[in-house]
PDB file of N, CA and C in Angstrom:
ATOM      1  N   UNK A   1       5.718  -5.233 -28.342  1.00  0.00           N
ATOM      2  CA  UNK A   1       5.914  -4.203 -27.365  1.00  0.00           C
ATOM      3  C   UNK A   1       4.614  -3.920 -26.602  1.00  0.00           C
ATOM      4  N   UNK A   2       3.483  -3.958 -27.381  1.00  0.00           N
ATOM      5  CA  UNK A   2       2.195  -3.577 -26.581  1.00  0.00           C
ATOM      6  C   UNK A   2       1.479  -5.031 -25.590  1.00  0.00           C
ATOM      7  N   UNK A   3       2.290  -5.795 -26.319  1.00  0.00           N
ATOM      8  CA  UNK A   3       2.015  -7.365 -25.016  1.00  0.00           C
ATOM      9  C   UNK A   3       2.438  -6.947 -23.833  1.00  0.00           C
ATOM     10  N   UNK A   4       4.193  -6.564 -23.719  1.00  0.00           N
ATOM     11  CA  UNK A   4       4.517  -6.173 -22.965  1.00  0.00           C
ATOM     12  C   UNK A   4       4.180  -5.126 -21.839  1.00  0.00           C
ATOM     13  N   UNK A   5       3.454  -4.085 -22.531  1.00  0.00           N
ATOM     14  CA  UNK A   5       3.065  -2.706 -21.489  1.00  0.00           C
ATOM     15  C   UNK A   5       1.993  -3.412 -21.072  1.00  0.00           C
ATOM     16  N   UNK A   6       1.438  -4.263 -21.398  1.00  0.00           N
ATOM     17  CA  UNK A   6      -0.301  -4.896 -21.113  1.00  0.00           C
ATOM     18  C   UNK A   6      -0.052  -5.572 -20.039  1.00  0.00           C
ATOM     19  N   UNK A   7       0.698  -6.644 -20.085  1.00  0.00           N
ATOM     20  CA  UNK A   7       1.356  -7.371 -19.098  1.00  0.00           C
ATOM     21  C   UNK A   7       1.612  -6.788 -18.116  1.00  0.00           C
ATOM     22  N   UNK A   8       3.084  -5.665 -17.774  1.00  0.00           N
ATOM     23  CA  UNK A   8       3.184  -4.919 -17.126  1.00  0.00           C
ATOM     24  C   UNK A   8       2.414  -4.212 -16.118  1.00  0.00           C
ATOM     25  N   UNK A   9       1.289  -3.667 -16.713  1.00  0.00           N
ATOM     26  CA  UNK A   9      -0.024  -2.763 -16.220  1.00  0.00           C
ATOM     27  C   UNK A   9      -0.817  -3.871 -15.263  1.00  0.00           C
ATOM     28  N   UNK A  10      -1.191  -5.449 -15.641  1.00  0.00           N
ATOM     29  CA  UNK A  10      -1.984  -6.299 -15.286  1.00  0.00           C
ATOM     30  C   UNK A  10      -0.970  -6.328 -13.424  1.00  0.00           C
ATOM     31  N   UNK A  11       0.291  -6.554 -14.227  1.00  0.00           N
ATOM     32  CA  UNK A  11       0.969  -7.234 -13.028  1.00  0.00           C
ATOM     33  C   UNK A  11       0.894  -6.002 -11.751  1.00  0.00           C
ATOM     34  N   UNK A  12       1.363  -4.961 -12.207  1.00  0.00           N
ATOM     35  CA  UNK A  12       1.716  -3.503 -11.519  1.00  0.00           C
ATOM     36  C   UNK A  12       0.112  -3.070 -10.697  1.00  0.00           C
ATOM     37  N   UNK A  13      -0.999  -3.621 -11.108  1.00  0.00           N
ATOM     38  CA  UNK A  13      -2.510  -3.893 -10.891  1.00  0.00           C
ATOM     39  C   UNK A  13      -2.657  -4.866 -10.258  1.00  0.00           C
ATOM     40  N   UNK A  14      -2.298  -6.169 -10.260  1.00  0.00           N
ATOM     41  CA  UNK A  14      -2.487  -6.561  -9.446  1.00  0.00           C
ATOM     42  C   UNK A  14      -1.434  -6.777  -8.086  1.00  0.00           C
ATOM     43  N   UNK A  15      -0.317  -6.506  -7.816  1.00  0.00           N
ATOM     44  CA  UNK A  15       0.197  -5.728  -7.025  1.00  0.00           C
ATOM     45  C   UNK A  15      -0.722  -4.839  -5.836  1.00  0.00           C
ATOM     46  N   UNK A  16      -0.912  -3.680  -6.532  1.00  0.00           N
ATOM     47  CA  UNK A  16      -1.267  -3.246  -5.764  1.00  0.00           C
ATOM     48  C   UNK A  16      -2.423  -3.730  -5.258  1.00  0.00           C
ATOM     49  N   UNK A  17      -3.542  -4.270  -5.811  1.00  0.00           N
ATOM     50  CA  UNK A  17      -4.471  -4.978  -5.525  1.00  0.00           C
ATOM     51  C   UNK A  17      -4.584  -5.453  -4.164  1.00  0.00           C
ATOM     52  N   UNK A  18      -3.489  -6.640  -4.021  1.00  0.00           N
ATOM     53  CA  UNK A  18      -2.711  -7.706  -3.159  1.00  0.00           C
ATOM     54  C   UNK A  18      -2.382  -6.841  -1.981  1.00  0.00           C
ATOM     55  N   UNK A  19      -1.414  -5.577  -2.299  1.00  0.00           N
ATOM     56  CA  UNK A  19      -0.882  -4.830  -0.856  1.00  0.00           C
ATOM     57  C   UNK A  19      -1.921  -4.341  -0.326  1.00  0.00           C
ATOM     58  N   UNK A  20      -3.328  -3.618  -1.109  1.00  0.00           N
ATOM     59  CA  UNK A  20      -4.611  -3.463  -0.580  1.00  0.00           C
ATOM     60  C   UNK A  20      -5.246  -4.031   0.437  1.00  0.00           C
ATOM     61  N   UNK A  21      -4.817  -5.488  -0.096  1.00  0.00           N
ATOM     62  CA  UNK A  21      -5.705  -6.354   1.039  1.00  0.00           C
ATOM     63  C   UNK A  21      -5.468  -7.018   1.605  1.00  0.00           C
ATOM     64  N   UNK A  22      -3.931  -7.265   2.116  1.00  0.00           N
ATOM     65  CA  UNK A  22      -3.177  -7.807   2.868  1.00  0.00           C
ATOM     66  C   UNK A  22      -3.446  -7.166   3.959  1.00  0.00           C
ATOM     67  N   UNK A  23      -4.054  -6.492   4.657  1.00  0.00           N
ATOM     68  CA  UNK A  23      -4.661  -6.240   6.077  1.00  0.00           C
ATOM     69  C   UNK A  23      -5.526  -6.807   6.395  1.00  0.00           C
ATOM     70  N   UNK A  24      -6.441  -7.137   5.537  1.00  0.00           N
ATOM     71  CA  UNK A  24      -7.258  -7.608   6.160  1.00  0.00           C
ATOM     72  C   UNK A  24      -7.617  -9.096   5.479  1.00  0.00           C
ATOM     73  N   UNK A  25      -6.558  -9.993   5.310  1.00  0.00           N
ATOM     74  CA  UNK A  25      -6.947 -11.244   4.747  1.00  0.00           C
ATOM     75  C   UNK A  25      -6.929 -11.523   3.698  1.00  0.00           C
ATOM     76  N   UNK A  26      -7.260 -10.351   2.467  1.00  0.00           N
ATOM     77  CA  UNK A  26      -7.488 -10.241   0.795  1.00  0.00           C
ATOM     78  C   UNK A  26      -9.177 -11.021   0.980  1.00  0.00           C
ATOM     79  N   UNK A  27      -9.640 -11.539   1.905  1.00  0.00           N
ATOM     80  CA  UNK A  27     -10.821 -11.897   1.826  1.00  0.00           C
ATOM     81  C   UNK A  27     -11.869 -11.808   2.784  1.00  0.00           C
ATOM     82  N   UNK A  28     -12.950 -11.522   2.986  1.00  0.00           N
ATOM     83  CA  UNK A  28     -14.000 -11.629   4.548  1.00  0.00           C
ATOM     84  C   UNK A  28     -13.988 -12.508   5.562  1.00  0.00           C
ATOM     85  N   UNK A  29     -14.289 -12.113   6.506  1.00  0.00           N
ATOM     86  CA  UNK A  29     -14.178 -13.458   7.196  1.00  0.00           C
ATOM     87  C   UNK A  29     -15.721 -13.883   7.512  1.00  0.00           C
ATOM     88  N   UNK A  30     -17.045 -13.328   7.155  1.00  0.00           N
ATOM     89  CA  UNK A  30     -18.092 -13.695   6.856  1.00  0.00           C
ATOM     90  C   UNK A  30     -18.879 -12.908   5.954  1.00  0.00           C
ATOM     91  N   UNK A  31     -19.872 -13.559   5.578  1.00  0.00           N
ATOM     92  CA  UNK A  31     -20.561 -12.956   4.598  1.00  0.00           C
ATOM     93  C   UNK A  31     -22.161 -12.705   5.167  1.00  0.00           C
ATOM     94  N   UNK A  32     -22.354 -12.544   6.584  1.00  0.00           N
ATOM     95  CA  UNK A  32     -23.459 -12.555   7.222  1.00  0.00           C
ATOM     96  C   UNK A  32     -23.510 -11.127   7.408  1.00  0.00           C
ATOM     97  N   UNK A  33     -24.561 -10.890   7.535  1.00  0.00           N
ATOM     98  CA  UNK A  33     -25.052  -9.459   7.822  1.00  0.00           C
ATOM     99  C   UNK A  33     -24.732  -8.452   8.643  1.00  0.00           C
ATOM    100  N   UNK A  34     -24.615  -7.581   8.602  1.00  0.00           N
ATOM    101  CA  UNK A  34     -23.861  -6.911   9.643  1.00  0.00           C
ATOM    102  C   UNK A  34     -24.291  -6.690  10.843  1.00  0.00           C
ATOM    103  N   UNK A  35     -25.909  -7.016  10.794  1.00  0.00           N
ATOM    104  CA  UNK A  35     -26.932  -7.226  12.202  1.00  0.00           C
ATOM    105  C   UNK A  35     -26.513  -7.918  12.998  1.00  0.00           C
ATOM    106  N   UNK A  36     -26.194  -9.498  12.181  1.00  0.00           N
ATOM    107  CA  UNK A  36     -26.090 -10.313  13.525  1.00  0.00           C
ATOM    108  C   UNK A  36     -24.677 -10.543  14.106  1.00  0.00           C
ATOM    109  N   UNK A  37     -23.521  -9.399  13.663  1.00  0.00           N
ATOM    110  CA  UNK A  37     -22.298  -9.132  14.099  1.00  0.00           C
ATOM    111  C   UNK A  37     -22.452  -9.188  15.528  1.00  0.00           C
ATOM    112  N   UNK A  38     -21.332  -9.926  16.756  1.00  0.00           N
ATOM    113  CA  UNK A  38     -21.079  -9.327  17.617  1.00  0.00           C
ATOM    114  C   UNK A  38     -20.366  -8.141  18.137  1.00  0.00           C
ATOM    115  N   UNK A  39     -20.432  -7.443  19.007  1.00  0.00           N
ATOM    116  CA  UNK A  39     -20.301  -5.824  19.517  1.00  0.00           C
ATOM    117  C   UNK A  39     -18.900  -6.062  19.567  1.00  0.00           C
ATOM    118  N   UNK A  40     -18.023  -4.868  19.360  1.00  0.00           N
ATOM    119  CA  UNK A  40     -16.857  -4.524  19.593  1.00  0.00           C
ATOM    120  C   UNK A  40     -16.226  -5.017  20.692  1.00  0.00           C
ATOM    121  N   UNK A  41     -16.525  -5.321  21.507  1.00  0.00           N
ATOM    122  CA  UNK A  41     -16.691  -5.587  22.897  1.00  0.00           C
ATOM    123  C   UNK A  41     -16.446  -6.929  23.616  1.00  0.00           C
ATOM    124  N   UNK A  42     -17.864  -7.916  22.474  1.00  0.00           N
ATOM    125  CA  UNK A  42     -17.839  -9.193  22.629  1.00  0.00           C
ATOM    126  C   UNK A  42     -16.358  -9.619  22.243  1.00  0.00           C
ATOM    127  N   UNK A  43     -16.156  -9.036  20.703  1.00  0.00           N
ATOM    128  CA  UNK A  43     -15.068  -9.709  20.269  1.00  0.00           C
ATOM    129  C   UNK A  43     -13.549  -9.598  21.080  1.00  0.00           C
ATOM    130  N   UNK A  44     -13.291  -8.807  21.555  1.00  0.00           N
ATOM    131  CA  UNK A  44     -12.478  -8.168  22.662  1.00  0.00           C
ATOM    132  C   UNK A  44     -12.435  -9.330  23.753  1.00  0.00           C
ATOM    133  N   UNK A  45     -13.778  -9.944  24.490  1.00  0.00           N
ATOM    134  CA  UNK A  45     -14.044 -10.386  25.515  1.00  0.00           C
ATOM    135  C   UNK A  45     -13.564 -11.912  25.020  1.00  0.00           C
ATOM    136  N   UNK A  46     -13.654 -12.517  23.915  1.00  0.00           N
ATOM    137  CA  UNK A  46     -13.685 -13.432  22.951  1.00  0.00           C
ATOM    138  C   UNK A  46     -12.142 -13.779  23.311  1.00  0.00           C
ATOM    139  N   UNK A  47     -11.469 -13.110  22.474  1.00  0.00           N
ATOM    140  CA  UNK A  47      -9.683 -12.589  22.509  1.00  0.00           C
ATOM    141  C   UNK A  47      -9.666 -13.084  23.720  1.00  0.00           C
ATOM    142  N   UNK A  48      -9.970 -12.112  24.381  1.00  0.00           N
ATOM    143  CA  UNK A  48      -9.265 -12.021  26.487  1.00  0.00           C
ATOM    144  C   UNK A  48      -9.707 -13.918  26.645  1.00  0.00           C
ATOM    145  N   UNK A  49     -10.609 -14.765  26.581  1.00  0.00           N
ATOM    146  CA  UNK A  49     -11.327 -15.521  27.630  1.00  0.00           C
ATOM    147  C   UNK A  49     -10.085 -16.556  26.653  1.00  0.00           C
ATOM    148  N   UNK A  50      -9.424 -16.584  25.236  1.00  0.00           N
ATOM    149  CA  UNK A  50      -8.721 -17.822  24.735  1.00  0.00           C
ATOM    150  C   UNK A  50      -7.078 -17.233  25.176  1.00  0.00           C
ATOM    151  N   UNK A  51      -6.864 -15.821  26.030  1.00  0.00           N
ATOM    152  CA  UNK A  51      -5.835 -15.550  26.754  1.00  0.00           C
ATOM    153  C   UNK A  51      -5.290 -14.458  26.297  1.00  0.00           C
ATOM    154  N   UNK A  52      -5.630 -14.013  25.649  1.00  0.00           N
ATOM    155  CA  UNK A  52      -4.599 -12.510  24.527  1.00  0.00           C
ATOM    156  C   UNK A  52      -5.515 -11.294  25.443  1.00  0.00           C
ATOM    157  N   UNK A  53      -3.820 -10.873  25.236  1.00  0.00           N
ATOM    158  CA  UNK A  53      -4.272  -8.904  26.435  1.00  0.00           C
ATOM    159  C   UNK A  53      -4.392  -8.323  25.242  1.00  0.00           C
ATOM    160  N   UNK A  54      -5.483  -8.092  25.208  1.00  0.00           N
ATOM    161  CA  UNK A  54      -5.939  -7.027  23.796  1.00  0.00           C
ATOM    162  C   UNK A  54      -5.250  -5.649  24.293  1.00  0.00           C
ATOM    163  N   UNK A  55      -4.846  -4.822  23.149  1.00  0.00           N
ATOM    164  CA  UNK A  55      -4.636  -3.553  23.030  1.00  0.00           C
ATOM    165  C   UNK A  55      -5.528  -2.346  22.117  1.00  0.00           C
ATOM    166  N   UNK A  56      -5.547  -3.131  21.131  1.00  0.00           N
ATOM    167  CA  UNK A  56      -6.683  -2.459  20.095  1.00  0.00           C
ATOM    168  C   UNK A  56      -7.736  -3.568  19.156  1.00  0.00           C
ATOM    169  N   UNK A  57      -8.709  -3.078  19.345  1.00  0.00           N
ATOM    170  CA  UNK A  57      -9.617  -3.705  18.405  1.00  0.00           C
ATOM    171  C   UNK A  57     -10.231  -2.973  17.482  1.00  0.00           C
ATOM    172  N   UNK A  58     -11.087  -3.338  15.985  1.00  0.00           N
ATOM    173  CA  UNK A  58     -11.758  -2.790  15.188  1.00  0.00           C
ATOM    174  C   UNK A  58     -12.101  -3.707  14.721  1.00  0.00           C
ATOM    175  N   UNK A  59     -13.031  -3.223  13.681  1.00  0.00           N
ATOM    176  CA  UNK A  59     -13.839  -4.218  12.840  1.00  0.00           C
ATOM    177  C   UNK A  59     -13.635  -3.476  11.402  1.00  0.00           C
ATOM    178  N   UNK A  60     -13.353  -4.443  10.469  1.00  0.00           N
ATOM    179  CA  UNK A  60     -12.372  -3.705   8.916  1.00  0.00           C
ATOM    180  C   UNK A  60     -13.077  -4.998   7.749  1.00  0.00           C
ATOM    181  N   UNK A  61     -13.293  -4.785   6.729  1.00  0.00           N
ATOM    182  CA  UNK A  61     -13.374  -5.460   5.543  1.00  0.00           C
ATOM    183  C   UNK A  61     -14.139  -7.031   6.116  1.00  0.00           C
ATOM    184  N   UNK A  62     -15.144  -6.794   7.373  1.00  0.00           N
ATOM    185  CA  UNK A  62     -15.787  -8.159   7.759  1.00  0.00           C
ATOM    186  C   UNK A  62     -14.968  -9.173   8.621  1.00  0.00           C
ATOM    187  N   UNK A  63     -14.320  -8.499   9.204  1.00  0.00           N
ATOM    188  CA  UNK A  63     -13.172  -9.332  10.415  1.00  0.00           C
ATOM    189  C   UNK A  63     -13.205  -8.061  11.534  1.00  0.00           C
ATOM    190  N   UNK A  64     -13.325  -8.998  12.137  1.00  0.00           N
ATOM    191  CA  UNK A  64     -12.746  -8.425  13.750  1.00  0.00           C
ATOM    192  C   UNK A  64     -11.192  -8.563  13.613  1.00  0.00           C
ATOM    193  N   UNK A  65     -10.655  -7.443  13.808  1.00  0.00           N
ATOM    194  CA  UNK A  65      -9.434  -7.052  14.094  1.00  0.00           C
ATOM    195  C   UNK A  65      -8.690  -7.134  14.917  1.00  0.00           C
ATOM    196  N   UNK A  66      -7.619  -7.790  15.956  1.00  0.00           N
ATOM    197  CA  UNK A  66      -7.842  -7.802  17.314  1.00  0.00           C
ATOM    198  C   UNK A  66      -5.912  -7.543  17.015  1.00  0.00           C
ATOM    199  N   UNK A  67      -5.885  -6.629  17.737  1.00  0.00           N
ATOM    200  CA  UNK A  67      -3.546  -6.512  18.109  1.00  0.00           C
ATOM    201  C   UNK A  67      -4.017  -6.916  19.929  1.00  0.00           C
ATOM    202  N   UNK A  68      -2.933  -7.840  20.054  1.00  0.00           N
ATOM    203  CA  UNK A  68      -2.980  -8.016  21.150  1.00  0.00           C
ATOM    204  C   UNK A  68      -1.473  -8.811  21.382  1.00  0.00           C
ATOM    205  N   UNK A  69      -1.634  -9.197  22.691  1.00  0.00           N
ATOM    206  CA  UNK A  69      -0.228  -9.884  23.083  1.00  0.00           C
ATOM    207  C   UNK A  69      -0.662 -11.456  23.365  1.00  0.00           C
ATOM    208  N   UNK A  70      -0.132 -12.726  23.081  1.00  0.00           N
ATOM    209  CA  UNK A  70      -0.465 -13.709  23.662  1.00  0.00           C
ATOM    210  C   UNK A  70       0.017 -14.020  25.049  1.00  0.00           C
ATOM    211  N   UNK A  71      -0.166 -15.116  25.633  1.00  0.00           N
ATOM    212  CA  UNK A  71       0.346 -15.683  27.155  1.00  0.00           C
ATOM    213  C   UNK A  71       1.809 -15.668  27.103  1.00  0.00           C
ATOM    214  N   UNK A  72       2.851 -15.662  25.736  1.00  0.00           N
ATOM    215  CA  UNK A  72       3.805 -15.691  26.377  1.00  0.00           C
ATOM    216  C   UNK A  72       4.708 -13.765  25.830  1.00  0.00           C
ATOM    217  N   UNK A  73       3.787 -12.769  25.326  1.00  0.00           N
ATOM    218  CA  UNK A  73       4.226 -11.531  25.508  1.00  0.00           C
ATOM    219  C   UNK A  73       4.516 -11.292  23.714  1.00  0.00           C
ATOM    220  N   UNK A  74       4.127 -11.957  23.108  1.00  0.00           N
ATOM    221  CA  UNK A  74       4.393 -12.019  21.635  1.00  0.00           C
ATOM    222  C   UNK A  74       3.114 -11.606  20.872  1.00  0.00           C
ATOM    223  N   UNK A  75       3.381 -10.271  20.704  1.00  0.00           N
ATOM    224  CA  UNK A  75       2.975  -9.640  19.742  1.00  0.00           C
ATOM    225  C   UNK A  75       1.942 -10.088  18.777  1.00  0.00           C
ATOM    226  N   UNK A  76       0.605 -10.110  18.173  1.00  0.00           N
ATOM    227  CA  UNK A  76      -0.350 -10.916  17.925  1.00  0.00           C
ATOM    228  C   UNK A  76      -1.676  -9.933  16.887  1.00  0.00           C
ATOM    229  N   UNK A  77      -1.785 -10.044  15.748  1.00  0.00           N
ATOM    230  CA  UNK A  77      -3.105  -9.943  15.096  1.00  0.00           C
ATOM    231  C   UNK A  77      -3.796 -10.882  14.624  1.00  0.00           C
ATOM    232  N   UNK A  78      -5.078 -11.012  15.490  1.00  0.00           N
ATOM    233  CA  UNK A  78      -6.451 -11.830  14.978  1.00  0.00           C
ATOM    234  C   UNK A  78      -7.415 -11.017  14.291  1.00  0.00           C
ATOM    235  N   UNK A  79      -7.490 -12.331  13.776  1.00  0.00           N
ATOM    236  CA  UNK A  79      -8.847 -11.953  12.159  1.00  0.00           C
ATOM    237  C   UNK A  79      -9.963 -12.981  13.111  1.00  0.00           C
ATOM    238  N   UNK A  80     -11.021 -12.432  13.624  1.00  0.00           N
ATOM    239  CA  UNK A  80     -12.394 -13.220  14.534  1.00  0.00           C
ATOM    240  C   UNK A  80     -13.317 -12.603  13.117  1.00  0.00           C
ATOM    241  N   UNK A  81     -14.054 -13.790  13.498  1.00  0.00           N
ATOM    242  CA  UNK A  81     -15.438 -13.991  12.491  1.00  0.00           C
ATOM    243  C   UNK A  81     -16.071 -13.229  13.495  1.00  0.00           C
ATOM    244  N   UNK A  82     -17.009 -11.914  12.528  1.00  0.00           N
ATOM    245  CA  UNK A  82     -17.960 -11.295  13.626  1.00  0.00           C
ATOM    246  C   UNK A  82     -19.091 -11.770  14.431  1.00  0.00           C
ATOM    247  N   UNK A  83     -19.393 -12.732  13.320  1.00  0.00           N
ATOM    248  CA  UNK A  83     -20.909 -13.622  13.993  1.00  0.00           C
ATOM    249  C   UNK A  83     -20.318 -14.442  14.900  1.00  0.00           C
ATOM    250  N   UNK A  84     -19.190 -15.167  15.577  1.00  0.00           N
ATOM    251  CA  UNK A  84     -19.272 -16.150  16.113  1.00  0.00           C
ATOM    252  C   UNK A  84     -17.646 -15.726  17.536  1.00  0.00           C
ATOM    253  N   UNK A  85     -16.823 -15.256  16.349  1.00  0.00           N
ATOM    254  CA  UNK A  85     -15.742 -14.737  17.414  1.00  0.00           C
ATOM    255  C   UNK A  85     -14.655 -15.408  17.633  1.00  0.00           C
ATOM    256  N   UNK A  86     -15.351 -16.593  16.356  1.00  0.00           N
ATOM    257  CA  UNK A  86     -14.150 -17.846  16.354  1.00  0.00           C
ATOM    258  C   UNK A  86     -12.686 -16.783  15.368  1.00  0.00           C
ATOM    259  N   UNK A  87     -11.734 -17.231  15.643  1.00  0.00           N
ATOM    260  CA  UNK A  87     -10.405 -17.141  15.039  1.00  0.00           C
ATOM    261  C   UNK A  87     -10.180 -17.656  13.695  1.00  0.00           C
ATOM    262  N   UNK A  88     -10.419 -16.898  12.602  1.00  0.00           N
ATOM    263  CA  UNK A  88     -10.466 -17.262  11.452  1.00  0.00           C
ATOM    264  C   UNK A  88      -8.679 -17.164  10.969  1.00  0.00           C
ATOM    265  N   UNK A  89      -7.787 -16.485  11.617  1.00  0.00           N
ATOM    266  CA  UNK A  89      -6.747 -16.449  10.848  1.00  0.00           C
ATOM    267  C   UNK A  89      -5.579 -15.568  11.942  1.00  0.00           C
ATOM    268  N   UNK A  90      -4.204 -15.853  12.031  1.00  0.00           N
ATOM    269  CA  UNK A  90      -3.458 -15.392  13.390  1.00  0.00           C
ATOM    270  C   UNK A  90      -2.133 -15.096  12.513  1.00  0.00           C
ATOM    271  N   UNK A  91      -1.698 -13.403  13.095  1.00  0.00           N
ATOM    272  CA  UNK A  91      -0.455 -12.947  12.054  1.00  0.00           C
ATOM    273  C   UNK A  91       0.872 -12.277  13.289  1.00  0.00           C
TER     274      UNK A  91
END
Protein backbone atom coordinates (compact mmCIF):
# COMPACT_ATOMS: atom_id res chain seq x y z
CA UNK A 1 0.00 0.00 0.00
CA UNK A 2 2.80 2.51 0.82
CA UNK A 3 4.49 1.63 -2.81
CA UNK A 4 1.43 2.67 -4.00
CA UNK A 5 0.81 6.26 -2.25
CA UNK A 6 4.70 6.78 -3.18
CA UNK A 7 4.10 6.15 -6.67
CA UNK A 8 1.04 8.12 -6.77
CA UNK A 9 2.66 11.33 -5.10
CA UNK A 10 5.88 10.91 -7.69
CA UNK A 11 3.39 10.74 -10.60
CA UNK A 12 0.74 13.54 -9.23
CA UNK A 13 4.49 15.60 -8.88
CA UNK A 14 5.49 15.16 -11.71
CA UNK A 15 2.38 16.20 -13.45
CA UNK A 16 2.27 19.09 -12.22
CA UNK A 17 5.83 19.70 -12.79
CA UNK A 18 5.20 19.13 -16.72
CA UNK A 19 1.89 21.57 -16.75
CA UNK A 20 4.43 24.13 -15.06
CA UNK A 21 6.48 24.17 -17.89
CA UNK A 22 4.68 23.60 -20.76
CA UNK A 23 4.71 27.39 -21.49
CA UNK A 24 7.59 27.82 -21.85
CA UNK A 25 9.26 24.68 -23.48
CA UNK A 26 9.90 22.64 -19.97
CA UNK A 27 13.40 23.91 -20.98
CA UNK A 28 15.59 27.37 -21.86
CA UNK A 29 16.18 28.34 -24.87
CA UNK A 30 19.74 29.66 -23.84
CA UNK A 31 21.90 29.52 -21.18
CA UNK A 32 23.80 32.87 -21.96
CA UNK A 33 23.62 35.68 -19.84
CA UNK A 34 21.09 37.87 -19.61
CA UNK A 35 23.49 40.85 -20.80
CA UNK A 36 24.00 39.74 -24.04
CA UNK A 37 20.06 39.17 -24.56
CA UNK A 38 18.53 41.05 -27.38
CA UNK A 39 15.89 44.00 -26.45
CA UNK A 40 12.28 43.28 -26.45
CA UNK A 41 12.10 44.99 -29.47
CA UNK A 42 14.84 43.31 -31.50
CA UNK A 43 13.06 40.15 -30.94
CA UNK A 44 9.70 41.59 -32.14
CA UNK A 45 11.64 43.09 -35.22
CA UNK A 46 13.18 39.43 -35.68
CA UNK A 47 9.39 37.84 -35.79
CA UNK A 48 8.11 40.82 -38.20
CA UNK A 49 11.36 40.61 -40.88
CA UNK A 50 10.65 36.15 -41.15
CA UNK A 51 6.75 37.60 -41.67
CA UNK A 52 4.61 37.14 -38.36
CA UNK A 53 2.32 40.34 -37.25
CA UNK A 54 3.31 40.20 -33.75
CA UNK A 55 0.67 41.00 -31.15
CA UNK A 56 2.41 40.38 -27.89
CA UNK A 57 5.81 39.75 -26.88
CA UNK A 58 7.76 38.87 -23.53
CA UNK A 59 10.62 37.31 -22.41
CA UNK A 60 9.74 34.15 -19.75
CA UNK A 61 11.98 31.20 -18.43
CA UNK A 62 14.98 32.35 -21.20
CA UNK A 63 12.84 32.48 -24.46
CA UNK A 64 11.50 35.18 -26.20
CA UNK A 65 7.93 34.75 -26.31
CA UNK A 66 6.38 35.96 -29.41
CA UNK A 67 1.92 35.38 -30.12
CA UNK A 68 1.64 36.49 -33.37
CA UNK A 69 -0.18 35.66 -36.65
CA UNK A 70 1.73 34.08 -39.63
CA UNK A 71 1.39 35.14 -43.57
CA UNK A 72 -1.48 33.09 -43.90
CA UNK A 73 -3.66 34.57 -40.54
CA UNK A 74 -2.95 31.45 -38.29
CA UNK A 75 -2.53 32.02 -35.01
CA UNK A 76 1.25 31.45 -33.83
CA UNK A 77 3.64 31.15 -30.56
CA UNK A 78 7.45 31.47 -30.95
CA UNK A 79 10.04 30.42 -28.53
CA UNK A 80 13.33 32.96 -30.14
CA UNK A 81 16.66 32.39 -28.53
CA UNK A 82 17.39 35.77 -26.81
CA UNK A 83 20.99 36.03 -27.93
CA UNK A 84 20.42 35.45 -31.53
CA UNK A 85 16.48 35.63 -32.31
CA UNK A 86 16.73 32.48 -34.13
CA UNK A 87 13.37 30.31 -33.68
CA UNK A 88 14.06 27.70 -31.31
CA UNK A 89 10.55 26.11 -31.26
CA UNK A 90 6.79 27.09 -33.08
CA UNK A 91 3.25 26.18 -31.23
Amino acid sequence: MRKIAIVTAALVSAGIWTTAQAGSLGRPCTWAPESTWLSLSDLKSKAESLGYKVEKAKLKASCGEIYAHDGNGVRTELFLDPTSGAVVAKQ
